[in-house]
Protein backbone atom coordinates (compact mmCIF):
# COMPACT_ATOMS: atom_id res chain seq x y z
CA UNK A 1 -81.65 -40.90 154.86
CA UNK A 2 -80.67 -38.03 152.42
CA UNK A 3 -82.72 -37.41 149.47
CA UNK A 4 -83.64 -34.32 147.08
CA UNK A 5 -86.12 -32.44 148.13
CA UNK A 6 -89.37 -32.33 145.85
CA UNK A 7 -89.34 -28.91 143.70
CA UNK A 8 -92.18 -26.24 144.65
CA UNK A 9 -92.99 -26.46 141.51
CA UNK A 10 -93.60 -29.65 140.86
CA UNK A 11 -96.02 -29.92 144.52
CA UNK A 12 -97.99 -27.23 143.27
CA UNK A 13 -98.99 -28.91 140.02
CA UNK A 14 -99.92 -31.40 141.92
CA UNK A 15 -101.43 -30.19 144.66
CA UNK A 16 -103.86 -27.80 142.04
CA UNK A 17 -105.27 -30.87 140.60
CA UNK A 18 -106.92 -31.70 143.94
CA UNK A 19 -110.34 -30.97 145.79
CA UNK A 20 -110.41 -27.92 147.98
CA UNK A 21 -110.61 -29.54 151.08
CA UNK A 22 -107.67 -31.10 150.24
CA UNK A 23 -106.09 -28.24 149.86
CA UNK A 24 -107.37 -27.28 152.97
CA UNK A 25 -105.53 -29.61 155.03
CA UNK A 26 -102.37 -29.44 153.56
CA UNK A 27 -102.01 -26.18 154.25
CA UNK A 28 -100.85 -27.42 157.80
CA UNK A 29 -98.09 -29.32 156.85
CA UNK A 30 -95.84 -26.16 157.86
CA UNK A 31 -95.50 -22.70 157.67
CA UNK A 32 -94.07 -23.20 153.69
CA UNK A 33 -96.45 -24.89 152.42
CA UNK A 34 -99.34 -22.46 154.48
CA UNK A 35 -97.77 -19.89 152.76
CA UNK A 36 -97.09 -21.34 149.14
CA UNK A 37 -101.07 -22.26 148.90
CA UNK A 38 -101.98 -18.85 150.47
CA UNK A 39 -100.12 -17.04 147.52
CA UNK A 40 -101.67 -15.64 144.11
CA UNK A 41 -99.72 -17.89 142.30
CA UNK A 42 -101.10 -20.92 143.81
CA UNK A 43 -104.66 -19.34 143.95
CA UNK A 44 -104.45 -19.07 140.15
CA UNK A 45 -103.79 -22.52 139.32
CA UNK A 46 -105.98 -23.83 141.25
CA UNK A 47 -108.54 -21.48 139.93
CA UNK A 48 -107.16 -22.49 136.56
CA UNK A 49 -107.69 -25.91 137.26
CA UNK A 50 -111.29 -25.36 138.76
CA UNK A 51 -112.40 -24.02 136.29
CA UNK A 52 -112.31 -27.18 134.17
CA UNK A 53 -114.42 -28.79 137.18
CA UNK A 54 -117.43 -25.62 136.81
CA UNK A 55 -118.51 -25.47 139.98
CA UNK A 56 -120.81 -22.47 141.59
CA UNK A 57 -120.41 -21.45 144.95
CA UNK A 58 -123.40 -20.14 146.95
CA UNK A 59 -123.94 -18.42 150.10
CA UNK A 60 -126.25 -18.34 152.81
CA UNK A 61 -127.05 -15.66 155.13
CA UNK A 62 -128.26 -16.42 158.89
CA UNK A 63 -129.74 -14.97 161.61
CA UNK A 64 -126.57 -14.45 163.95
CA UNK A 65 -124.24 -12.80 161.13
CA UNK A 66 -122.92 -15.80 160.33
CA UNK A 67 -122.42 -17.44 156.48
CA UNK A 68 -122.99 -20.66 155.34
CA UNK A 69 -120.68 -21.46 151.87
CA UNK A 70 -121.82 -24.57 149.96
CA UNK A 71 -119.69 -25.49 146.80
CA UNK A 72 -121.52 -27.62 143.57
CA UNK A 73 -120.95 -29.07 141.07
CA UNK A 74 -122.36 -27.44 137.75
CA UNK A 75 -125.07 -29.55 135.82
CA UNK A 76 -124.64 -31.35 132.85
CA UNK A 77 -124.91 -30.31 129.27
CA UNK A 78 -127.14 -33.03 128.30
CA UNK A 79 -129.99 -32.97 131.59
CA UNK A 80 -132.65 -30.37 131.19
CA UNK A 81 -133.68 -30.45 134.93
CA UNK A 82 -131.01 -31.44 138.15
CA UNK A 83 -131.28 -32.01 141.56
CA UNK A 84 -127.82 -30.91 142.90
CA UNK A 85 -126.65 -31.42 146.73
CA UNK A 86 -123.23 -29.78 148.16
CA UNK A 87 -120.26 -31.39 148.68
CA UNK A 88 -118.64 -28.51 150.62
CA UNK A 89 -119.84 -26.61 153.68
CA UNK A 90 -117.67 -23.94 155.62
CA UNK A 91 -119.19 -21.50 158.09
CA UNK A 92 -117.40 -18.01 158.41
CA UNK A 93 -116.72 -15.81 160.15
CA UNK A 94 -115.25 -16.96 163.35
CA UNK A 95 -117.43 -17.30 166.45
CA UNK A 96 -116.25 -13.85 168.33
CA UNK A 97 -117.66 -11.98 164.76
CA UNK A 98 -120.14 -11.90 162.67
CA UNK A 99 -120.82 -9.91 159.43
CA UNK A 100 -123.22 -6.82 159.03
CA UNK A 101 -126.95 -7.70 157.77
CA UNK A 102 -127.18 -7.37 154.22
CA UNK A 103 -130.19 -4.66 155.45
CA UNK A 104 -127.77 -2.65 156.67
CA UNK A 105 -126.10 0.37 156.09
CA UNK A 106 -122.59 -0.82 156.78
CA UNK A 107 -123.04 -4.44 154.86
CA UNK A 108 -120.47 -4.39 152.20
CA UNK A 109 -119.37 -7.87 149.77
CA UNK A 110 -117.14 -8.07 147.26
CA UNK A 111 -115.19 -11.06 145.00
CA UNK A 112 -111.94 -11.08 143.23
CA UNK A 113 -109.92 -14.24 142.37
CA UNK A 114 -110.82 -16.84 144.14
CA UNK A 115 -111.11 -14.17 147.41
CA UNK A 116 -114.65 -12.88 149.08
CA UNK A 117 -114.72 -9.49 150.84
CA UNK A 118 -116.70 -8.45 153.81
CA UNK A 119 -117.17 -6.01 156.78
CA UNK A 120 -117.31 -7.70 160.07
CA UNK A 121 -118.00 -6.48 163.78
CA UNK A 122 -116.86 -8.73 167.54
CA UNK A 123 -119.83 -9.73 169.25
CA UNK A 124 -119.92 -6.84 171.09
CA UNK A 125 -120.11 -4.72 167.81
CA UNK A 126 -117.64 -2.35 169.08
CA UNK A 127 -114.42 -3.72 167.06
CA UNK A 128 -114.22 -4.88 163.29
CA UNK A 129 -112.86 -4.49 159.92
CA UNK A 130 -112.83 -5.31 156.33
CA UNK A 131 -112.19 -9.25 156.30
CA UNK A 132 -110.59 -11.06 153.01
CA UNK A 133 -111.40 -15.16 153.08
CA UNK A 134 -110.94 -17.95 150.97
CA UNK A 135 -113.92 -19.99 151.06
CA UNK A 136 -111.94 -23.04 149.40
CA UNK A 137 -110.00 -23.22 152.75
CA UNK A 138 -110.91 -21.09 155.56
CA UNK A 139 -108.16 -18.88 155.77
CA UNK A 140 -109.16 -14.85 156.45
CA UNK A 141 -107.22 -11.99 157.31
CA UNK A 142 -108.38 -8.85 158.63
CA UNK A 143 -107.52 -5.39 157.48
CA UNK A 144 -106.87 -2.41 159.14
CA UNK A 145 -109.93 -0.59 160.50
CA UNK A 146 -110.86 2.60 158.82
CA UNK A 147 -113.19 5.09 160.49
CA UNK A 148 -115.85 6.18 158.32
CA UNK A 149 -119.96 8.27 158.27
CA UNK A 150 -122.66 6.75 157.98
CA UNK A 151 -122.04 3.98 155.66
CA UNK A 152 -119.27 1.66 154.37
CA UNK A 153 -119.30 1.87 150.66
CA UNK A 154 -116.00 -0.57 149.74
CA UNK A 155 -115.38 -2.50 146.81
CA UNK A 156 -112.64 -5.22 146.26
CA UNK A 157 -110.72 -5.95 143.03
CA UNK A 158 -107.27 -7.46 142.00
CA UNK A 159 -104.58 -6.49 139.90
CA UNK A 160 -103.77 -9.75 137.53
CA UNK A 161 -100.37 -7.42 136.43
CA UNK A 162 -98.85 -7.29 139.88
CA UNK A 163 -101.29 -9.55 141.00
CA UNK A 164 -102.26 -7.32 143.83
CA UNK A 165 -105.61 -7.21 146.14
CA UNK A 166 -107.21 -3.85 147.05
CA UNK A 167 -109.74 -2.65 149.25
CA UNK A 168 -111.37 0.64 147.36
CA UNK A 169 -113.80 2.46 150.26
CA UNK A 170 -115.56 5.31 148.15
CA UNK A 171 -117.16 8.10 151.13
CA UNK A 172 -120.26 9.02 151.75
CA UNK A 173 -121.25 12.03 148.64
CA UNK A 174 -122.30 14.54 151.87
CA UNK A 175 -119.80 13.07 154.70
CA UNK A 176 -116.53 14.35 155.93
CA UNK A 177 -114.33 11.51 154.88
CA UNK A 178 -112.38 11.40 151.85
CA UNK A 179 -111.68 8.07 149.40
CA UNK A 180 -109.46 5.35 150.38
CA UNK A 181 -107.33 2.54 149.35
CA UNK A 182 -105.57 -0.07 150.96
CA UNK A 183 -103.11 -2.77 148.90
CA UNK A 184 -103.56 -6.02 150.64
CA UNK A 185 -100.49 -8.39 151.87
CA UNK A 186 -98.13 -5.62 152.22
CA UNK A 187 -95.87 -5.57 155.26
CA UNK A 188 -97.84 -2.31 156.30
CA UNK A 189 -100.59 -2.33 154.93
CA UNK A 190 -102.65 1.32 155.31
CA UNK A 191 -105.16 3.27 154.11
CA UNK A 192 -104.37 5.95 151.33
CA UNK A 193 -105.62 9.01 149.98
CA UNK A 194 -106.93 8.93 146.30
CA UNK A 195 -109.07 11.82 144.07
CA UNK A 196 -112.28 11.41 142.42
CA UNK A 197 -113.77 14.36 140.20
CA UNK A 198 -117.30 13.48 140.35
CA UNK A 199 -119.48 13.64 143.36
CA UNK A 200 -121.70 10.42 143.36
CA UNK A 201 -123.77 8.18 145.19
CA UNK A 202 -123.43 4.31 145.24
CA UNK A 203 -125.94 2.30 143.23
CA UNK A 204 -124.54 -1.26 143.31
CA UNK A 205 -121.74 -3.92 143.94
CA UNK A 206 -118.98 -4.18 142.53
CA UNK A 207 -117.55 -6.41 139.64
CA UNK A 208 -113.84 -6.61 138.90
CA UNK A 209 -112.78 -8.16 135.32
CA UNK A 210 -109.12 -8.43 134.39
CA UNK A 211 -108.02 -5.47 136.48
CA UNK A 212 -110.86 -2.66 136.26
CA UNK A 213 -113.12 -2.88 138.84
CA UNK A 214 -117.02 -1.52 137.93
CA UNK A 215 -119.95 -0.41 140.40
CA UNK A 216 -122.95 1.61 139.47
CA UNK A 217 -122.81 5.01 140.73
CA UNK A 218 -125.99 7.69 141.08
CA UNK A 219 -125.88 11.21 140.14
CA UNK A 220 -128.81 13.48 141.78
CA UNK A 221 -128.20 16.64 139.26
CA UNK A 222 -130.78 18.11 137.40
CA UNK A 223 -130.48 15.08 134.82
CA UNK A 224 -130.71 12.45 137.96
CA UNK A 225 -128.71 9.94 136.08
CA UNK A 226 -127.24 6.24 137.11
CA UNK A 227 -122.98 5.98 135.84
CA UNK A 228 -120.88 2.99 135.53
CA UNK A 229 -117.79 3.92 137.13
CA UNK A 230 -114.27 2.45 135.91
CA UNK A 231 -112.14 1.79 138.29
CA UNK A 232 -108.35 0.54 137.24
CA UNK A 233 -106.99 -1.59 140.29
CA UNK A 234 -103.15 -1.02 139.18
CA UNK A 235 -102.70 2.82 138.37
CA UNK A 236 -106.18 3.67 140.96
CA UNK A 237 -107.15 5.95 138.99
CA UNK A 238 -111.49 6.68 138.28
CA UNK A 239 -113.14 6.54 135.45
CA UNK A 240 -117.05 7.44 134.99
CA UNK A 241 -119.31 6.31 131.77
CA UNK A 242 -122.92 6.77 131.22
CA UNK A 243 -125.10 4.23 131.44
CA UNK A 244 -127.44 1.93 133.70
CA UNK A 245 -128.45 -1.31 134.74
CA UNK A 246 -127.15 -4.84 136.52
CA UNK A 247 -123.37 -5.17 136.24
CA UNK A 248 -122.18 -8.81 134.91
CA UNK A 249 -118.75 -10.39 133.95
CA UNK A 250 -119.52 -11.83 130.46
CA UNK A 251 -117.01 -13.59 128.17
CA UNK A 252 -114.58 -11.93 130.19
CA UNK A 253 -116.24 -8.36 129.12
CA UNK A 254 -117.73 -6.05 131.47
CA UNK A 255 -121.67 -7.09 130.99
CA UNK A 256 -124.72 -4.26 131.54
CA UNK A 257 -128.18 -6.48 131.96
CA UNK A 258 -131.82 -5.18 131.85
CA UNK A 259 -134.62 -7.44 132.40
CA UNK A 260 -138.15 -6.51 132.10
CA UNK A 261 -140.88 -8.62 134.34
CA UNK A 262 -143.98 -6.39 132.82
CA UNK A 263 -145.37 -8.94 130.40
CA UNK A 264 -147.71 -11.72 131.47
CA UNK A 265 -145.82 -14.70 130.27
CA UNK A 266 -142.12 -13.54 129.78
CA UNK A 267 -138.91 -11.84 130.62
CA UNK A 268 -137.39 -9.42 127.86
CA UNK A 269 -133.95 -9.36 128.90
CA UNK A 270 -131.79 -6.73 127.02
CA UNK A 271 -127.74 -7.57 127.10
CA UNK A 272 -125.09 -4.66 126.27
CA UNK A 273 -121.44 -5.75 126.11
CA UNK A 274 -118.96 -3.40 126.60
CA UNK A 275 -116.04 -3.88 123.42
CA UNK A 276 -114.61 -1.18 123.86
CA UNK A 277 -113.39 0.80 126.70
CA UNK A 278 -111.47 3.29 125.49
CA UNK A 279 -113.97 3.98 122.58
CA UNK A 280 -116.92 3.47 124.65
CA UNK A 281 -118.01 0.40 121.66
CA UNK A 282 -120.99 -1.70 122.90
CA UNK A 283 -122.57 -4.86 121.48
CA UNK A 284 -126.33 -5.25 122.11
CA UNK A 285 -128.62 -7.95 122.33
CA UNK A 286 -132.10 -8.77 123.11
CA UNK A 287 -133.88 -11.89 123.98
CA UNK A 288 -137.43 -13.48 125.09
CA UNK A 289 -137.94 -15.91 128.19
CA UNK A 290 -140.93 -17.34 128.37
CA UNK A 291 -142.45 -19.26 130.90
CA UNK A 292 -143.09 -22.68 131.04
CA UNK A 293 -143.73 -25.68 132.88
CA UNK A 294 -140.47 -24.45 135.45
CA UNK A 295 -139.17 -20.98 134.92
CA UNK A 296 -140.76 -19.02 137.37
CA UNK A 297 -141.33 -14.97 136.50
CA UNK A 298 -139.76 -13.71 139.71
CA UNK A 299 -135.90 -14.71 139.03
CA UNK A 300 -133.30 -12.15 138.92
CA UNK A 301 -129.91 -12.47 137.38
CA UNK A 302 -126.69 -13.10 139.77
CA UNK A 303 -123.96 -13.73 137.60
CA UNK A 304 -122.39 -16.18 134.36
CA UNK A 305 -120.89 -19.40 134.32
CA UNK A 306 -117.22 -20.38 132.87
CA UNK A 307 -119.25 -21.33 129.93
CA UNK A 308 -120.73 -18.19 129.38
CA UNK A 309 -124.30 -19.15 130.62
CA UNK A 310 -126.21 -16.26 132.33
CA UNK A 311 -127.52 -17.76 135.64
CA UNK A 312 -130.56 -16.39 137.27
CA UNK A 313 -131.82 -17.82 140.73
CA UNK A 314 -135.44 -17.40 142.41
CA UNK A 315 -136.47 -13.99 143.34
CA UNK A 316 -138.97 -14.66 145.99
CA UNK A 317 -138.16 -18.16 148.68
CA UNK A 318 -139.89 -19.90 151.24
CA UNK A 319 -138.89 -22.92 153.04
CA UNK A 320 -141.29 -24.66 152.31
CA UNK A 321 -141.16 -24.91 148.41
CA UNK A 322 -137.62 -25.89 146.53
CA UNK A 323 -134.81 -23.60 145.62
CA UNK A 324 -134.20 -23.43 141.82
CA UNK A 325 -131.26 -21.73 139.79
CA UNK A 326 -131.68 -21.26 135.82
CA UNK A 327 -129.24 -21.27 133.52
CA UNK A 328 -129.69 -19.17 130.32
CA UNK A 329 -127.76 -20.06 127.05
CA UNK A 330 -127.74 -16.74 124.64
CA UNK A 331 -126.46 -18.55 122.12
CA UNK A 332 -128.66 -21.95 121.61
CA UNK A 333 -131.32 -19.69 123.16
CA UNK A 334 -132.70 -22.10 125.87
CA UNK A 335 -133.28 -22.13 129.51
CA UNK A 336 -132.31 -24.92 132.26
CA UNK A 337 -133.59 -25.18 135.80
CA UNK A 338 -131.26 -26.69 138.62
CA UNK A 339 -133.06 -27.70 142.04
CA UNK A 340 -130.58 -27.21 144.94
């Protein structure tokens, strides 16, 4: 039987609209379609189109080095308090690796796009690399090993112009090394030589919103002062600012977050968004948590929803007692607790 053959196009509209798992499994259809769904474009849409479904995605660290992922659903609008169970599960990494303790001096984790970042070891803990996944699928890839001292400080961003993945490893202030980056899905993909002016430790994770990629950075001078370093994924080029704090992605703004735990019966949490960042132009805000019946005084912020909703999740856990998340509205000023 001859027939036309069903555009790309058209299959990835509809194969966006469905669940990850899904996704998962057509992705062995053939080596077209494994490579269609594995591409930014495809990545995009369906992030596009997830985003509409506001979901979280949490992970949990075990023993052995391995990760647990579990997907869910967000809560609703209306409900002031959820119990919320996970409709996906995906272990990673494989079972001849595991990833470095996140007590460790080589433990590294970063997100960009839809992609998670790590540094992984074999079993033996002779062999690894930087490892890119997709915890919607499964799929990883591992990069190029890069000998380094002491300690693996990498960061991961994306480039939405070229739409382009890159490993940035920043080297130890007093080591021999010098700073890398590597451009992920090239044919040969290597490490490369770039300058940075300012000798600096490294204070945090990194955040990357729409193509600059952020991290905290320490200076021990005479001042002994934190920076936010600016990194832009497409030209690599370094940027350093003055300022401190807990790095967040909000309204699509780079975020700086200070929370204060030092009253008896509240949080004063302090907001500065960055307008601006060629004129250095920042918005402030300031607001009061209080406890009550549920919030609990030992949370600690982790990140924003896609409806701009600051999320904060327990600071202190025990098995034996429930995990809570709380989502934080600035605007309508009110506070929701979600039992996972």
């Amino acid at each position: 039987m001859i027939s036309d053959s069903t555009p790309n196009d058209l299959i990835l509209e509809i194969l966006s609209r469905l669940p990850a798992k899904s996704v998962a499994m057509f992705r062995c259809v053939s080596k077209l379609w494994a490579y269609i769904f594995g591409g930014p474009d495809f990545t995009k849409l369906f992030l596009t189109r997830s985003s509409a479904r506001l979901r979280l995605l949490f992970a949990l660290e075990e023993e052995d080095g391995v990760w647990s992922f579990f997907s869910l659903p967000q809560r609703q609008q209306s409900s002031s308090s959820l119990v919320v169970s996970t409709e996906f599960h995906m272990k990673f990494p494989p079972e001849n690796m595991y990833i470095y303790s996140r007590r460790s001096r080589q433990f590294s984790c970063g997100y960009a796009s839809g992609l998670i970042y790590f540094y992984a070891v074999d079993q033996r803990g002779f062999q690894g690399g930087p490892v890119i996944c997709n915890p919607n699928t499964g799929w990883y890839a591992t990069l190029p090993d890069l000998l380094m001292y002491r300690k693996c400080y990498s960061f991961f961003g994306f480039d939405p112009i070229n739409k382009q993945f890159k490993v940035l490893f920043m080297a130890y202030p007093s080591g021999p090394d010098e700073h890398k980056i590597l451009t992920f899905g090239t044919r040969k993909m290597r490490w490369r030589t770039i300058e940075c002016s300012l000798t600096h430790d490294i204070a945090s994770e990194g955040i990357c919103i729409n193509g600059v990629l952020y991290y905290l950075g320490w200076v021990d001078d005479e001042m002994e002062k934190y920076l936010i370093v600016c990194f832009d994924v497409k030209f690599e080029k370094l940027k350093l600012e003055i300022l401190c704090d807990e790095l967040i992605n909000y309204k699509g703004k780079l975020g700086v977050i200070y929370y204060d735990h030092r009253t008896n019966d509240a949080i004063d949490l302090s907001l500065w968004v960055l307008e601006d960042i060629e004129k250095q132009e920042w918005s402030k805000y300031a607001y009061n948590l209080r406890y009550d019946r549920f919030f609990r005084g030992n949370a600690s912020v982790i990140g924003v929803t896609a409806t701009d909703e600051i999320v904060l999740s327990m600071g202190d856990y025990t098995y034996e007692e429930p995990f809570y998340v709380y989502y934080f509205n600035p605007e309508r000023n009110t506070i929701q607790r979600v039992e996972i």
